[in-house]
N, C-alpha and C. Protein backbone atom coordinates (compact mmCIF):
# COMPACT_ATOMS: atom_id res chain seq x y z
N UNK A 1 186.76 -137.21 82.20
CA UNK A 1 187.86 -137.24 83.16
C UNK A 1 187.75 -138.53 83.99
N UNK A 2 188.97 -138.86 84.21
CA UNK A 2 188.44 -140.06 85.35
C UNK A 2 189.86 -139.67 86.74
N UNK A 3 189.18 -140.26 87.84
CA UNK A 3 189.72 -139.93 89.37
C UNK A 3 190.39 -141.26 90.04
N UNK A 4 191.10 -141.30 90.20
CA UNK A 4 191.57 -142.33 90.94
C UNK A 4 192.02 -142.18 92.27
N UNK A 5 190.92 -143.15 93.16
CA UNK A 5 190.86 -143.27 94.59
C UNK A 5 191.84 -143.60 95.43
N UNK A 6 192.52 -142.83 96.14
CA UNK A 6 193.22 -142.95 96.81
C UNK A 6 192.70 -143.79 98.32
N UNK A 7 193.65 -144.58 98.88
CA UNK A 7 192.56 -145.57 100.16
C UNK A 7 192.15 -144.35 101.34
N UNK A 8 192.76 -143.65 101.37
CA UNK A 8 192.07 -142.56 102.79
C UNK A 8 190.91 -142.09 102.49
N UNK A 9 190.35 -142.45 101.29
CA UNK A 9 189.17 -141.47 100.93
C UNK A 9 188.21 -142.50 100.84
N UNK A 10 188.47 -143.64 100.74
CA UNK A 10 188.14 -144.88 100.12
C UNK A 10 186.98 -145.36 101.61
N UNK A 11 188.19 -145.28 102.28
CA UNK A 11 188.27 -145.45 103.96
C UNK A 11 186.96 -144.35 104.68
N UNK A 12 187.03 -143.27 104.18
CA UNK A 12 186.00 -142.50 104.59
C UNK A 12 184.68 -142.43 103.73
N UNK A 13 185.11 -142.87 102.81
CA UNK A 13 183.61 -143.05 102.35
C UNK A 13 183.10 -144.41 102.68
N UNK A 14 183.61 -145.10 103.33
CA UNK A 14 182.55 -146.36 104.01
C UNK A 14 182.30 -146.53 105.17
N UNK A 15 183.19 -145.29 106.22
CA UNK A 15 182.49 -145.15 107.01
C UNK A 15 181.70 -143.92 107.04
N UNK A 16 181.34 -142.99 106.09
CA UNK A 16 180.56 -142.52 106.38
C UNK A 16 180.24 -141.26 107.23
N UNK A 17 181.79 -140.41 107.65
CA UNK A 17 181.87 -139.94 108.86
C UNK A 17 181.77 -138.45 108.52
N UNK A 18 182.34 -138.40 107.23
CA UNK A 18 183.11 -136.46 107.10
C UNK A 18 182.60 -136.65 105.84
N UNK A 19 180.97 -135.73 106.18
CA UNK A 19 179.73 -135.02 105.51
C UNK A 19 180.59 -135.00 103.73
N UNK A 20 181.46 -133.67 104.16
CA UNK A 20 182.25 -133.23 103.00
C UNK A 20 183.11 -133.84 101.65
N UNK A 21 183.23 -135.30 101.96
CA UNK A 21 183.57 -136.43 101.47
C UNK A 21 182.75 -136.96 100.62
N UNK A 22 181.90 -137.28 101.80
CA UNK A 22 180.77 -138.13 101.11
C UNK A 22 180.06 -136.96 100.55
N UNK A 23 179.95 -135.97 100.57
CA UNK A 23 179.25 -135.21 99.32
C UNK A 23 180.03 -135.07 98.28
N UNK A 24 181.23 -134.88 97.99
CA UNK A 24 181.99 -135.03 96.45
C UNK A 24 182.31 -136.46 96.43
N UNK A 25 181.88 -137.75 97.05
CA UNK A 25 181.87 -138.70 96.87
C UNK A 25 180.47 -139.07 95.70
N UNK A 26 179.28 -138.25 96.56
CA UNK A 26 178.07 -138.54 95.69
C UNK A 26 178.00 -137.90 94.51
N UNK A 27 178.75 -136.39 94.22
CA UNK A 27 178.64 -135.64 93.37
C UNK A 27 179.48 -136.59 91.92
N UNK A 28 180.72 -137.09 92.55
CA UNK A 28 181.44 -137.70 91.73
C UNK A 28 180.73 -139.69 90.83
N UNK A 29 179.93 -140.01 91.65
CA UNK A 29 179.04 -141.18 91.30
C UNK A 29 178.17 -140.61 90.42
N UNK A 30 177.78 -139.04 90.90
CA UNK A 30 176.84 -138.47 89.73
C UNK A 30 176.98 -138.31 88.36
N UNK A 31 178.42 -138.22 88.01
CA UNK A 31 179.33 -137.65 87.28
C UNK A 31 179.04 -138.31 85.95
N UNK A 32 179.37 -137.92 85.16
CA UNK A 32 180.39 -139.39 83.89
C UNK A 32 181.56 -139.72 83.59
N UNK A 33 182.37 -139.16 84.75
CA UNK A 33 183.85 -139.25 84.86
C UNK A 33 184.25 -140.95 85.55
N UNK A 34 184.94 -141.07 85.24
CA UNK A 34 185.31 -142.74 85.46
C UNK A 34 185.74 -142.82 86.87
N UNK A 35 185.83 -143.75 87.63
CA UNK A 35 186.11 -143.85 89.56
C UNK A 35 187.10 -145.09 89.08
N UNK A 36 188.52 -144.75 89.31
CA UNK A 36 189.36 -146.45 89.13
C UNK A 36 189.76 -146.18 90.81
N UNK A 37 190.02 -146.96 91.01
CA UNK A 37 191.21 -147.90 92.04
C UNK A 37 192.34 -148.15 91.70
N UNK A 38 193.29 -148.37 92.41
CA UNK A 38 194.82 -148.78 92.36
C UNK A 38 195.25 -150.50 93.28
N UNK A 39 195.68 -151.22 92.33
CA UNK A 39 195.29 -152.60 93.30
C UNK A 39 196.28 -152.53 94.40
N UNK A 40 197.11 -151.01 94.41
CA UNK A 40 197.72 -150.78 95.71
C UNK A 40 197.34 -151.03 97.01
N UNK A 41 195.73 -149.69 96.39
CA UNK A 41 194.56 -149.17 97.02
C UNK A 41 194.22 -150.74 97.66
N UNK A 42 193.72 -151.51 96.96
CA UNK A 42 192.74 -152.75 97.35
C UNK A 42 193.76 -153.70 98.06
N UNK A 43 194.92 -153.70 98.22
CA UNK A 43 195.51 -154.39 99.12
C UNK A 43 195.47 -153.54 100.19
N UNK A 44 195.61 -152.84 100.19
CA UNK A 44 196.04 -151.80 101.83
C UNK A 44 194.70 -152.00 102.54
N UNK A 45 193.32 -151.92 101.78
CA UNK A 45 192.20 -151.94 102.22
C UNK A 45 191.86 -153.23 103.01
N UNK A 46 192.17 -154.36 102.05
CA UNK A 46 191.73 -155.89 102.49
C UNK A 46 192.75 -156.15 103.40
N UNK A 47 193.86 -155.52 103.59
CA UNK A 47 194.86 -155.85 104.85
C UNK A 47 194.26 -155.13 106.32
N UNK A 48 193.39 -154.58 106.24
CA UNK A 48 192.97 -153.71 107.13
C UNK A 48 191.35 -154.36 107.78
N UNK A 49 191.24 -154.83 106.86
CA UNK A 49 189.62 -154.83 107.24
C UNK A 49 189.07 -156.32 107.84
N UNK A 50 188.19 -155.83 109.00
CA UNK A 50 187.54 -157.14 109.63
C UNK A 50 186.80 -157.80 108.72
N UNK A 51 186.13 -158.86 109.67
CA UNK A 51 185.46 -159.44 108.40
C UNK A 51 184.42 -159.50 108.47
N UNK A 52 183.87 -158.57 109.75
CA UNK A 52 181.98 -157.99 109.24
C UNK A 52 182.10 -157.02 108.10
N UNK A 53 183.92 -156.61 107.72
CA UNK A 53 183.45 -155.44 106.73
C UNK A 53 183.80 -156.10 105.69
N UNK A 54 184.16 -157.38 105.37
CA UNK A 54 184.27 -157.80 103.99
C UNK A 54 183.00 -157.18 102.74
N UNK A 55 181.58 -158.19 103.20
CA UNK A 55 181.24 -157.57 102.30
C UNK A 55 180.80 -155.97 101.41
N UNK A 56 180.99 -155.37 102.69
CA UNK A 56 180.41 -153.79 102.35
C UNK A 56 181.87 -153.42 101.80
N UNK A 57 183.27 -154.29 101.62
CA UNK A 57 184.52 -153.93 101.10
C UNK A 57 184.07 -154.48 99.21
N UNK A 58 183.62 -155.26 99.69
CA UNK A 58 183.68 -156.06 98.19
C UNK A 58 182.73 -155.51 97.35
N UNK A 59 181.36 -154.86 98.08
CA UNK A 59 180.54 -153.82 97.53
C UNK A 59 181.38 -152.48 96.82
N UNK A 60 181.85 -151.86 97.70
CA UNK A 60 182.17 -150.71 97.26
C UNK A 60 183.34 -150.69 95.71
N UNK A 61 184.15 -152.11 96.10
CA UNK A 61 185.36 -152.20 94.82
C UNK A 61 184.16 -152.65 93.70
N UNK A 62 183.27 -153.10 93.43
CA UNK A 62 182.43 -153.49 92.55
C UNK A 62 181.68 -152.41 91.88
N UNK A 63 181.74 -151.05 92.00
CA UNK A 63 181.27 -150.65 91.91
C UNK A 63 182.48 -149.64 91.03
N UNK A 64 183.53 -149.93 91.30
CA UNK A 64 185.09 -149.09 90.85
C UNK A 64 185.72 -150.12 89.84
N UNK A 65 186.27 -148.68 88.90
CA UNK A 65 187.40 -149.68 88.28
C UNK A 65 188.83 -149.95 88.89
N UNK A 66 189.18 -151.08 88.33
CA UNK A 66 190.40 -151.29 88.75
C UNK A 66 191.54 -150.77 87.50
N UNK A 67 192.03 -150.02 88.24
CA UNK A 67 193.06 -149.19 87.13
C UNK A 67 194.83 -150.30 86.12
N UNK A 68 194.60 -150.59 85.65
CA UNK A 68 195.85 -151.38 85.60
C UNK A 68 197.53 -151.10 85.78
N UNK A 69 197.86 -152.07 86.33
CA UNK A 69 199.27 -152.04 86.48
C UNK A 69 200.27 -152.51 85.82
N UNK A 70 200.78 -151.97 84.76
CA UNK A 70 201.93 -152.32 83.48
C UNK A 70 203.47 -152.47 83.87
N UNK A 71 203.96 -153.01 82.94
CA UNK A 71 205.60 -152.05 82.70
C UNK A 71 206.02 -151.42 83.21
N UNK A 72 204.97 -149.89 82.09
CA UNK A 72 205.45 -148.54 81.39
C UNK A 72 205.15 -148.05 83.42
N UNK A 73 203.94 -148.51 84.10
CA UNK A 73 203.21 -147.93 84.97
C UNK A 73 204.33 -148.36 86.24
N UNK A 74 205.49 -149.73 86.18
CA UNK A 74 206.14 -149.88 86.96
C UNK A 74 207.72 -148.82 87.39
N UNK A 75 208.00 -148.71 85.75
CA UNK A 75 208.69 -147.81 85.43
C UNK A 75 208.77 -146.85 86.10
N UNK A 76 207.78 -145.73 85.54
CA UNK A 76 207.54 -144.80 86.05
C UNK A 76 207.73 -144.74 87.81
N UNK A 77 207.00 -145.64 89.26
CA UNK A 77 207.04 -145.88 90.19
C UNK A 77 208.41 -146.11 90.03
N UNK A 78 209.37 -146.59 89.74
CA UNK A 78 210.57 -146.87 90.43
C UNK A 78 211.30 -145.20 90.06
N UNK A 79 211.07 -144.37 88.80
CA UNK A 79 211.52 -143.26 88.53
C UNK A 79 210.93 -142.03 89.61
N UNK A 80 209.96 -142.57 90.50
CA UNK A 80 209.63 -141.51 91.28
C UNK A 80 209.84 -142.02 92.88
N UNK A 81 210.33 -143.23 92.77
CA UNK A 81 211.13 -143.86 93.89
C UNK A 81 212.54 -142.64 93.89
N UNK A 82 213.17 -142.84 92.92
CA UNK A 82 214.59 -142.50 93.37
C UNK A 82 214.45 -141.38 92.80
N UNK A 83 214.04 -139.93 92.47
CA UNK A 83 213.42 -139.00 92.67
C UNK A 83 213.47 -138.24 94.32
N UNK A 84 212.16 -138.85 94.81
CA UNK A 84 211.32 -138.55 96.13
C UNK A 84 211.43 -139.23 97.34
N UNK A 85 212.48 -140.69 97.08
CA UNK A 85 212.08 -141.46 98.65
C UNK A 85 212.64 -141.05 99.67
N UNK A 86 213.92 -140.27 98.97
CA UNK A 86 215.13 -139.80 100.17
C UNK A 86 214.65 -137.98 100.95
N UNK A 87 214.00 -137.37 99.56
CA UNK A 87 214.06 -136.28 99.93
C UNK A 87 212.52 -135.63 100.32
N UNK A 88 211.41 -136.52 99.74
CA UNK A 88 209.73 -136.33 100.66
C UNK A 88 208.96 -137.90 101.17
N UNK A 89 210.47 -138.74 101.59
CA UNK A 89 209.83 -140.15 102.14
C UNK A 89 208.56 -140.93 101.33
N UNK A 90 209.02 -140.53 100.25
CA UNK A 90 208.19 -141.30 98.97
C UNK A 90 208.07 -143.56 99.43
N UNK A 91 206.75 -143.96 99.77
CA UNK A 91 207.24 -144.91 99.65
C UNK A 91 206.65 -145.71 98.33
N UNK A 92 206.82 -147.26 97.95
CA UNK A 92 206.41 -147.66 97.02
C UNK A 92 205.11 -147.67 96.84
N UNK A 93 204.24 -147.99 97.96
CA UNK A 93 202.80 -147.86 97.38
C UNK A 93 202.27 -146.65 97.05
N UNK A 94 202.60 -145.63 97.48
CA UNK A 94 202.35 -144.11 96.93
C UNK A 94 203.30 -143.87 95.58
N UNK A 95 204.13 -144.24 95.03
CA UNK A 95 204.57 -143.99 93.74
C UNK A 95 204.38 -145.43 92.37
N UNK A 96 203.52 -146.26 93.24
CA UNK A 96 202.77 -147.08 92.26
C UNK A 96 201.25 -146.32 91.83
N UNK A 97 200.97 -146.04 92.93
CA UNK A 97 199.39 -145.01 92.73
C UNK A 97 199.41 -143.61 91.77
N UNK A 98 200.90 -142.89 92.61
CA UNK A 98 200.93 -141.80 91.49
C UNK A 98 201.52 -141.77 89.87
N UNK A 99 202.19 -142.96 89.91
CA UNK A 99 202.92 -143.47 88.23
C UNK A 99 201.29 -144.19 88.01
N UNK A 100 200.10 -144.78 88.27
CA UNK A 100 199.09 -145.45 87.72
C UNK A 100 197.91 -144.26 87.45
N UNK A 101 197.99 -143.02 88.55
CA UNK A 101 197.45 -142.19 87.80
C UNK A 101 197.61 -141.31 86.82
N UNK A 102 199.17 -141.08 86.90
CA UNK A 102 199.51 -140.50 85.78
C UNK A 102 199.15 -141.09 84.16
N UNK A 103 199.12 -142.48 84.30
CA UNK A 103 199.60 -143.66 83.46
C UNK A 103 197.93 -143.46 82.36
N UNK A 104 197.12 -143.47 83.91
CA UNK A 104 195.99 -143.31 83.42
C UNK A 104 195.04 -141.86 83.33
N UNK A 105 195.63 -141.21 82.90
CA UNK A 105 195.68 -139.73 82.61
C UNK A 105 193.98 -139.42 83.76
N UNK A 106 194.51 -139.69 85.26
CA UNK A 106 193.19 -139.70 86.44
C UNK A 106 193.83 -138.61 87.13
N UNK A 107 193.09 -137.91 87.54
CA UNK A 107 193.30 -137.06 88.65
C UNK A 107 193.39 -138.10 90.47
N UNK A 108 194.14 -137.67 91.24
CA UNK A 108 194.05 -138.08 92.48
C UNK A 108 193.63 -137.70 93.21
N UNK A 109 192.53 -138.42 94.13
CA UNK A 109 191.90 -137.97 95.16
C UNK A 109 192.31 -138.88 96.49
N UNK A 110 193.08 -137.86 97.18
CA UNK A 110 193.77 -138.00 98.39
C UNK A 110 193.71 -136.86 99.44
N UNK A 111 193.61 -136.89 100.61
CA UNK A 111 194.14 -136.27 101.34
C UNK A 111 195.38 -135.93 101.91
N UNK A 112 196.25 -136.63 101.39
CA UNK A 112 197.55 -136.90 102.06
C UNK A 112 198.60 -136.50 100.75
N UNK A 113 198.26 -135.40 100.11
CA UNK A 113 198.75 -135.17 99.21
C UNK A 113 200.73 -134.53 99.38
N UNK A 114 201.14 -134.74 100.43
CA UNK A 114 202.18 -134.00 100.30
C UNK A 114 203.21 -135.94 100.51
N UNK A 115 202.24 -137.19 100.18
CA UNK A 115 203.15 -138.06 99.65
C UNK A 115 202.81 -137.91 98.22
N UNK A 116 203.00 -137.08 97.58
CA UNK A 116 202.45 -136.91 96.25
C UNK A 116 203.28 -136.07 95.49
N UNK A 117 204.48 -135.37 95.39
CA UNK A 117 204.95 -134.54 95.01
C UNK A 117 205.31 -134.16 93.58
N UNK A 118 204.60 -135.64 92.92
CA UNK A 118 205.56 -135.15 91.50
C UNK A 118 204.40 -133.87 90.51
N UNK A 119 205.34 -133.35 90.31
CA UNK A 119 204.59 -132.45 89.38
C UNK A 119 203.87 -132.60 88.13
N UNK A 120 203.58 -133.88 87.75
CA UNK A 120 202.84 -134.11 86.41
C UNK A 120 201.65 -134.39 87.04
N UNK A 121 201.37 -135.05 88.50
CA UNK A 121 200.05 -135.14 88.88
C UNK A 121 199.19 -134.56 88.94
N UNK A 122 197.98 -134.56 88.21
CA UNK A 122 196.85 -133.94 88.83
C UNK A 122 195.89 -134.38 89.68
N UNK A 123 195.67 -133.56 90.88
CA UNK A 123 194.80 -133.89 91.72
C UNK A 123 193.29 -133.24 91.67
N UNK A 124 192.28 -134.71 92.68
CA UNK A 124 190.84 -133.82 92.24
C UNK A 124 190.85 -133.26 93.66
C-alpha cells in the first residue's frame, strides 16, 4: 500500500507535538508501504517555513517520495474542481492532492478530511 501525506500531518510530525501522530507516523516508517508527497504538499510547506527550519524541511522530504503530477492526474483535479468547489469549497490544492492520490492508488492521510469528499478516495 502506499499513503500519501497530506501537509497538516506533515506539519505535525516535525513538530513533534500530538504523541498520536507521531506514533502512526513511526508505525508507518516501520511499514513497507510507500510514504509519497504531493508537490502541492511541498509548496505549501516551503511557503511557510523559516529558515532555521529549512534544513529539518529538506530532511524530512528526503526521506518521502514525491508522488507525480501528470495530465491524466490534472484532469482528474479540474473534474473534482467543478464537482466540489461550489458545493464543499473544494479548492485547487486539495483536488490536485486528492486526483494524485487517487492517480496513485495511496490512501490519504489528513486530518482535514471533509476538504476531501470524493468518494473514490481512500483514506489512512
Amino acid at each position: 500500500m502506499s499513503v500519501l501525506v497530506d501537509s497538516d500531518i506533515l506539519i505535525e510530525v516535525s513538530r513533534g507535538r500530538d504523541q498520536e501522530i507521531v506514533s502512526r507516523w513511526t508505525k508507518l516508517g516501520d511499514s513497507d508501504d510507500a510514504i509519497l508527497y504531493s508537490p502541492v504538499t511541498a509548496a505549501e510547506l516551503w511557503a511557510g517555513a523559516r529558515p532555521r527550519e529549512y534544513e529539518a524541511l529538506a530532511n524530512l522530504f528526503r526521506v518521502l517520495l514525491c508522488a507525480p503530477v501528470d495530465g491524466e492526474t490534472g484532469r482528474r483535479a479540474g473534474d473534482y474542481l467543478r464537482q466540489f468547489r461550489k458545493s464543499h469549497g473544494v479548492e485547487l490544492g486539495d483536488a490536485l492532492i486528492a486526483a494524485t492520490a487517487v492517480h496513485n492508488e495511496a490512501a490519504l492521510w489528513t486530518r482535514n478530511r471533509k476538504h476531501y469528499p470524493m468518494k473514490e478516495l481512500l483514506f489512512y
